[in-house]
C-alpha atoms as a PDB file:
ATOM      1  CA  UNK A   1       4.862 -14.490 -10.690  1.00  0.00           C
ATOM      2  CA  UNK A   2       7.745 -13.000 -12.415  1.00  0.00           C
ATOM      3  CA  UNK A   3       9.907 -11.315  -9.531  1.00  0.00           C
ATOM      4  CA  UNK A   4      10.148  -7.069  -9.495  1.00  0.00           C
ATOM      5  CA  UNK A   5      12.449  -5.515 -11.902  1.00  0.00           C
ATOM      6  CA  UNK A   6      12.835  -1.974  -9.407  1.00  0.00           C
ATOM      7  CA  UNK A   7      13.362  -4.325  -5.741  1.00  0.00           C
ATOM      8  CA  UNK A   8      14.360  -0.981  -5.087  1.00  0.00           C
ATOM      9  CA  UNK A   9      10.905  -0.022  -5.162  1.00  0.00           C
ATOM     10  CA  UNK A  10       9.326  -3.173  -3.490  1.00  0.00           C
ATOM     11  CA  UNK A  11       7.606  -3.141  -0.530  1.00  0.00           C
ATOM     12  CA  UNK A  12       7.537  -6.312   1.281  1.00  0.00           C
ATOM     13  CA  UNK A  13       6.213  -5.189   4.824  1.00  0.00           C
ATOM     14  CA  UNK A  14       2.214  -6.726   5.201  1.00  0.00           C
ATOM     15  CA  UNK A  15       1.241  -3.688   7.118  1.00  0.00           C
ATOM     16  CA  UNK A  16       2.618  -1.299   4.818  1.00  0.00           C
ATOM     17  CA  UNK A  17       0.590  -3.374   1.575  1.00  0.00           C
ATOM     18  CA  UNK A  18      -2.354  -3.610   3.817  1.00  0.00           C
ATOM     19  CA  UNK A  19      -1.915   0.445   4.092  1.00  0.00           C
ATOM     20  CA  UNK A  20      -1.922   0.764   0.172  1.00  0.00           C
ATOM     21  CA  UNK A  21      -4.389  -1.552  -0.625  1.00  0.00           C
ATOM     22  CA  UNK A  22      -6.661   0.345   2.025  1.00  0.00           C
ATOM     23  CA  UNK A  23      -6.154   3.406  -0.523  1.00  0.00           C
ATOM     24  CA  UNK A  24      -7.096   1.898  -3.582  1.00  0.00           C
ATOM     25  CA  UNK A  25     -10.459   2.298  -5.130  1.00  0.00           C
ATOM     26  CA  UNK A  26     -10.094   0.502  -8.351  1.00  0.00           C
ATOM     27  CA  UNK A  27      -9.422  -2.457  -8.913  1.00  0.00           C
ATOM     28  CA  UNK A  28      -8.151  -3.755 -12.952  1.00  0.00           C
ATOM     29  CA  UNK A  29      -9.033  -7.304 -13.255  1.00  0.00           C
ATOM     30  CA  UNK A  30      -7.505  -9.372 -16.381  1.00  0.00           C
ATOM     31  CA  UNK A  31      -9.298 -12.196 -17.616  1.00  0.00           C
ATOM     32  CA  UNK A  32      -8.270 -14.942 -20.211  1.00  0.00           C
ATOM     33  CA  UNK A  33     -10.844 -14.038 -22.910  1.00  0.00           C
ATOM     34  CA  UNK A  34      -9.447 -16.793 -25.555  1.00  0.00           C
ATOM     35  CA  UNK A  35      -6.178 -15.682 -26.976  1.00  0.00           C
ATOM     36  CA  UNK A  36      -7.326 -12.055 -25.901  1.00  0.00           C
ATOM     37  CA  UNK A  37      -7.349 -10.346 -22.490  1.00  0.00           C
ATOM     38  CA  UNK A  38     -10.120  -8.616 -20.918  1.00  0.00           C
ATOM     39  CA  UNK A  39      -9.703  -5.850 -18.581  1.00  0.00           C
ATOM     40  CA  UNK A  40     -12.270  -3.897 -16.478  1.00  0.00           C
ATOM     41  CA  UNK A  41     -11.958  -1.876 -13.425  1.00  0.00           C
ATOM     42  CA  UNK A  42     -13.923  -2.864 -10.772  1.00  0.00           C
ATOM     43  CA  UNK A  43     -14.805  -1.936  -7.053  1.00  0.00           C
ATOM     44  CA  UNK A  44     -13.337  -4.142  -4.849  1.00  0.00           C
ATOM     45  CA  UNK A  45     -13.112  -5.423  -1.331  1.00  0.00           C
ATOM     46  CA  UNK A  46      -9.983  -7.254   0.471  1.00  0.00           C
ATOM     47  CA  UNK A  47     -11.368  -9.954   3.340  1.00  0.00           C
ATOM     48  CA  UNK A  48      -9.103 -12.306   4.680  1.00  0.00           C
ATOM     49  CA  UNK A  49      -9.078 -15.839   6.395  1.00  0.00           C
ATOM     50  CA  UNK A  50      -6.284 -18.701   7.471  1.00  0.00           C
ATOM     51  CA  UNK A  51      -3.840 -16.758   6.249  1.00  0.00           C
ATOM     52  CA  UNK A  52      -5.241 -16.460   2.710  1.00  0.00           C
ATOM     53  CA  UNK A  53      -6.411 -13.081   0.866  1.00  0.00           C
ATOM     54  CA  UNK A  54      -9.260 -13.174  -1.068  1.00  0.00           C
ATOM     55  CA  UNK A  55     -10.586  -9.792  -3.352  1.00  0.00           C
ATOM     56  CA  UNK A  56     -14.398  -9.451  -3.864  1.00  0.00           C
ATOM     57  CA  UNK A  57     -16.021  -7.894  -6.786  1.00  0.00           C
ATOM     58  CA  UNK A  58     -19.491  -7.497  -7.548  1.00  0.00           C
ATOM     59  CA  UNK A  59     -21.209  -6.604 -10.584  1.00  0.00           C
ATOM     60  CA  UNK A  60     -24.225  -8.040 -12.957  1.00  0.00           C
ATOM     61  CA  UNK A  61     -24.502 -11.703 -13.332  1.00  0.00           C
ATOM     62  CA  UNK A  62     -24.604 -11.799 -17.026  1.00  0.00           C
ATOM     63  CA  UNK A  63     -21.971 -10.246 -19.415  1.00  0.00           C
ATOM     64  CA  UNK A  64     -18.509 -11.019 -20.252  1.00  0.00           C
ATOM     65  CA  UNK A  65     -17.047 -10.754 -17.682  1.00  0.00           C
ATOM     66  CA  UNK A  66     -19.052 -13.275 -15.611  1.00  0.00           C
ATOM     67  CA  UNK A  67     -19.122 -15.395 -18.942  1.00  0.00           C
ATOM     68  CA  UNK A  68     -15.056 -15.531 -18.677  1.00  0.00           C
ATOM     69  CA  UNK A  69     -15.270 -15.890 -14.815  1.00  0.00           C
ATOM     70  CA  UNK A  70     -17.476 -18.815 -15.274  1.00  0.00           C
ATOM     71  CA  UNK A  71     -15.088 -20.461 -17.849  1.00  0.00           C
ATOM     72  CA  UNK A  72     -12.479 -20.442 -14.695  1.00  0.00           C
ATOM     73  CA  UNK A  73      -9.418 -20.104 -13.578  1.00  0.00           C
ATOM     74  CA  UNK A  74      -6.746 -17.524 -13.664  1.00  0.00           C
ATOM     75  CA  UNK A  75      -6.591 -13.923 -13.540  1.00  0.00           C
ATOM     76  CA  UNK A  76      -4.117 -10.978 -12.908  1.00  0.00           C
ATOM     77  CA  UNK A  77      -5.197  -7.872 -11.139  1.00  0.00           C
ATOM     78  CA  UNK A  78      -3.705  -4.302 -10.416  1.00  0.00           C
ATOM     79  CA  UNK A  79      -4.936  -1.059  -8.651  1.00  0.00           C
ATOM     80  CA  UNK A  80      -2.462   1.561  -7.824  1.00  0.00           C
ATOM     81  CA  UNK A  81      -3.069   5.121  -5.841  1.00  0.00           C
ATOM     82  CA  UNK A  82      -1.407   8.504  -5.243  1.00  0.00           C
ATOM     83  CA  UNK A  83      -0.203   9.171  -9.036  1.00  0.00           C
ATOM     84  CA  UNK A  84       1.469  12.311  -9.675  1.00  0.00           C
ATOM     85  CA  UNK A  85       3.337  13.519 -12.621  1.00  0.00           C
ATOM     86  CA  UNK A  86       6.869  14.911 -11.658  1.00  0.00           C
ATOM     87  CA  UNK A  87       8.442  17.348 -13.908  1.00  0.00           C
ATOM     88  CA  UNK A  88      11.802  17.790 -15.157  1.00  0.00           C
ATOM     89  CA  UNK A  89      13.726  19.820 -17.608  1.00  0.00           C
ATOM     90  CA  UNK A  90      13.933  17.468 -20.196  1.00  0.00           C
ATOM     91  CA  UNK A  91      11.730  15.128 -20.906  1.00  0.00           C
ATOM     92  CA  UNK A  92      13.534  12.250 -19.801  1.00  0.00           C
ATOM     93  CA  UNK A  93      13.545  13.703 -16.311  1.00  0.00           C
ATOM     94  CA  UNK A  94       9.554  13.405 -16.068  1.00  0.00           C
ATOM     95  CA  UNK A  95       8.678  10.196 -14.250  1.00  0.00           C
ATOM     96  CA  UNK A  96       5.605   9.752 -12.033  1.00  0.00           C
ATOM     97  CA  UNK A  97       5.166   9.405  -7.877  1.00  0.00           C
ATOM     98  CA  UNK A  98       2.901   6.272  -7.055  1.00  0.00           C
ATOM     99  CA  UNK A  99       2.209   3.075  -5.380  1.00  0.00           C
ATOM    100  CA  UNK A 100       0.973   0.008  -6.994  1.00  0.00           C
ATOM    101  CA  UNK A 101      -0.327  -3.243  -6.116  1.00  0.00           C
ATOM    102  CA  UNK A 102       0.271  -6.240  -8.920  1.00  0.00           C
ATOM    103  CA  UNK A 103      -0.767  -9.810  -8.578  1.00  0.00           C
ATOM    104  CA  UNK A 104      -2.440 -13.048  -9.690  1.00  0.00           C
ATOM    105  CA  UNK A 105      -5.318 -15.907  -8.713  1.00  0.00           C
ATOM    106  CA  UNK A 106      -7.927 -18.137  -8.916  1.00  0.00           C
ATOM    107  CA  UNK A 107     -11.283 -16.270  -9.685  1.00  0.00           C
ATOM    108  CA  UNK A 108     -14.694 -17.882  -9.469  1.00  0.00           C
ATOM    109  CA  UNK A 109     -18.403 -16.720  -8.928  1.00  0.00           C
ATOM    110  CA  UNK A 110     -19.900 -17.086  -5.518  1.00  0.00           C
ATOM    111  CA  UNK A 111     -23.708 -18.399  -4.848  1.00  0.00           C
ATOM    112  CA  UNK A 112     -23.767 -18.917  -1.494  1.00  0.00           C
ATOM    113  CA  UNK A 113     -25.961 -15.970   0.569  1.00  0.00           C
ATOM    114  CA  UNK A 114     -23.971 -16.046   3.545  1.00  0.00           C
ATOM    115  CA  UNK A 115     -20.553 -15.685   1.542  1.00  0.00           C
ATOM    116  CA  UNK A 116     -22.015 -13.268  -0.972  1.00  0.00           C
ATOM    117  CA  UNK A 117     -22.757 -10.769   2.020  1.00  0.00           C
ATOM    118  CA  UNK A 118     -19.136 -11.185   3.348  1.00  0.00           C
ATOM    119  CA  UNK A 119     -18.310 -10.241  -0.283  1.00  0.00           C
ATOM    120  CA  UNK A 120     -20.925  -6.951  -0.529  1.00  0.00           C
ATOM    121  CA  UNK A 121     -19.402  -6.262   3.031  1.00  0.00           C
ATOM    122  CA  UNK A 122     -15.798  -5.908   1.707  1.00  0.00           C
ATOM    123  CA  UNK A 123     -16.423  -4.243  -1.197  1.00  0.00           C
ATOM    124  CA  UNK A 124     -18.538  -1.575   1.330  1.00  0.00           C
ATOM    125  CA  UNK A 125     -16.102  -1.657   3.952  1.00  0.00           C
ATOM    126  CA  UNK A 126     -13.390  -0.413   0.887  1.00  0.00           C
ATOM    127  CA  UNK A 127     -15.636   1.991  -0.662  1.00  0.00           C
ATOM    128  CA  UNK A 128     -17.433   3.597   2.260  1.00  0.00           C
ATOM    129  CA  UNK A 129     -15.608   2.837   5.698  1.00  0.00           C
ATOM    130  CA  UNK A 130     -18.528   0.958   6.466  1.00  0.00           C
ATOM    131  CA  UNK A 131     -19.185  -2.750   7.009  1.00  0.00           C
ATOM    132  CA  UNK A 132     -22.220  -3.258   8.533  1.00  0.00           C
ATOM    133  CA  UNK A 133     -25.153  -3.478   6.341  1.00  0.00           C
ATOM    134  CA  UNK A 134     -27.876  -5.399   5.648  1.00  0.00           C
ATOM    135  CA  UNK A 135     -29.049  -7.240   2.421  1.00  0.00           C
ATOM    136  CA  UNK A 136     -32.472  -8.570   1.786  1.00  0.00           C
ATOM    137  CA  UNK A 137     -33.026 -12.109  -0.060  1.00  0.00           C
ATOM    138  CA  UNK A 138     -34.023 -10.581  -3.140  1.00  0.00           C
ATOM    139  CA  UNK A 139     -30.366  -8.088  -3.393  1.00  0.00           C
ATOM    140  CA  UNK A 140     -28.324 -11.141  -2.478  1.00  0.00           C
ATOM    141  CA  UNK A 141     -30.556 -12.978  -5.522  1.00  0.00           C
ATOM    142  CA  UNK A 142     -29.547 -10.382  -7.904  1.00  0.00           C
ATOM    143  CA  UNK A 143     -26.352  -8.938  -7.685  1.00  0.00           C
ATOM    144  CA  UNK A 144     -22.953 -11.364  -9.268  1.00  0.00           C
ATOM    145  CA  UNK A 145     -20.256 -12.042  -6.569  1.00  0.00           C
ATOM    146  CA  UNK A 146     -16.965 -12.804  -7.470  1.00  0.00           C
ATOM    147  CA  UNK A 147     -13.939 -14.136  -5.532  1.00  0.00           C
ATOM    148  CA  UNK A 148     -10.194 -13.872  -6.413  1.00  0.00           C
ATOM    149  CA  UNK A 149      -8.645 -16.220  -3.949  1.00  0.00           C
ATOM    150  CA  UNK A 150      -4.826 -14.227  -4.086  1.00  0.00           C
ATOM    151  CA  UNK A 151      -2.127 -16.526  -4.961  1.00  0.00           C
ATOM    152  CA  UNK A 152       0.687 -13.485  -5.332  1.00  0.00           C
ATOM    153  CA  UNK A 153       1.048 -10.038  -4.900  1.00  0.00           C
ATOM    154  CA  UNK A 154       3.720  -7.469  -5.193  1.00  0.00           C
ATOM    155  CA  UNK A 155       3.639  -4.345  -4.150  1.00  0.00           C
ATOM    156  CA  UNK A 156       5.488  -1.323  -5.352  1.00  0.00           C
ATOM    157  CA  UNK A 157       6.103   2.568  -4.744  1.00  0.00           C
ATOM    158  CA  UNK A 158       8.274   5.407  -5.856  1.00  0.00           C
ATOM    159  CA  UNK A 159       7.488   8.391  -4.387  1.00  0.00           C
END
């Protein structure tokens, strides 16, 4: 990944990220669509294991963006919280409070029940606080899990 223009602005501490990823609700996924991109927000869930991160999404199993998912390989994501527009007298001196989360990986459907409920719990855990649910065969059946294994991340704030 291309290093941060603002390393002013970085934030490098894991705790700190962990704290503004915990924030987020949406989640922008970019997918390779050809010579095109795709981009649709998404809720997610953070889980992680050995040292890795790994975002889940879940939506439909058909569609484009499972289509693209299924072609493999790369993708770029970016959620970002607390925006808010700081005036000025001019309006060069507007410019915007935030923090942001940037990065890249490896995104790729998952089938298997066990891992698809570690995925629905994530994306839970994120949206509600909550983590401890229970899915029937049928739910599991249905519903498209995807997994971005993260390969970088940056994370950014001016505030």
């Amino acid at each position: 990944m291309r290093p941060m223009r603002r390393k002013d602005r970085a934030v490098t501490d894991p705790a700190k990220i962990r704290a503004v990823l915990a924030e987020c609700q949406v989640c922008r996924l970019g997918l390779r669509d050809g010579d095109r991109v795709y981009v649709v927000p998404l809720n997610f869930g953070l889980a992680e294991r050995e040292g890795k991160q790994f975002l889940y999404f879940h939506g439909a199993k058909e569609g484009r963006k499972a289509d693209l998912i299924r072609q493999g390989g790369c993708a770029c994501f970016e959620m970002d919280t607390g925006y808010r527009l700081q005036g000025g007298e001019q309006a060069c001196d507007y410019t915007a409070a935030f923090r942001s989360i940037i990065g890249e990986g490896t995104v790729a459907e998952v089938t298997d029940p066990a891992e698809k409920e570690t995925g629905l719990n994530a994306v839970m855990r994120q949206c509600t606080g909550q983590d401890r649910w229970t899915y029937g065969p049928a739910m599991l059946d249905a519903v498209g899990i995807f997994r971005l294994e993260v390969e970088s991340l940056t994370c950014k704030e001016h505030l």
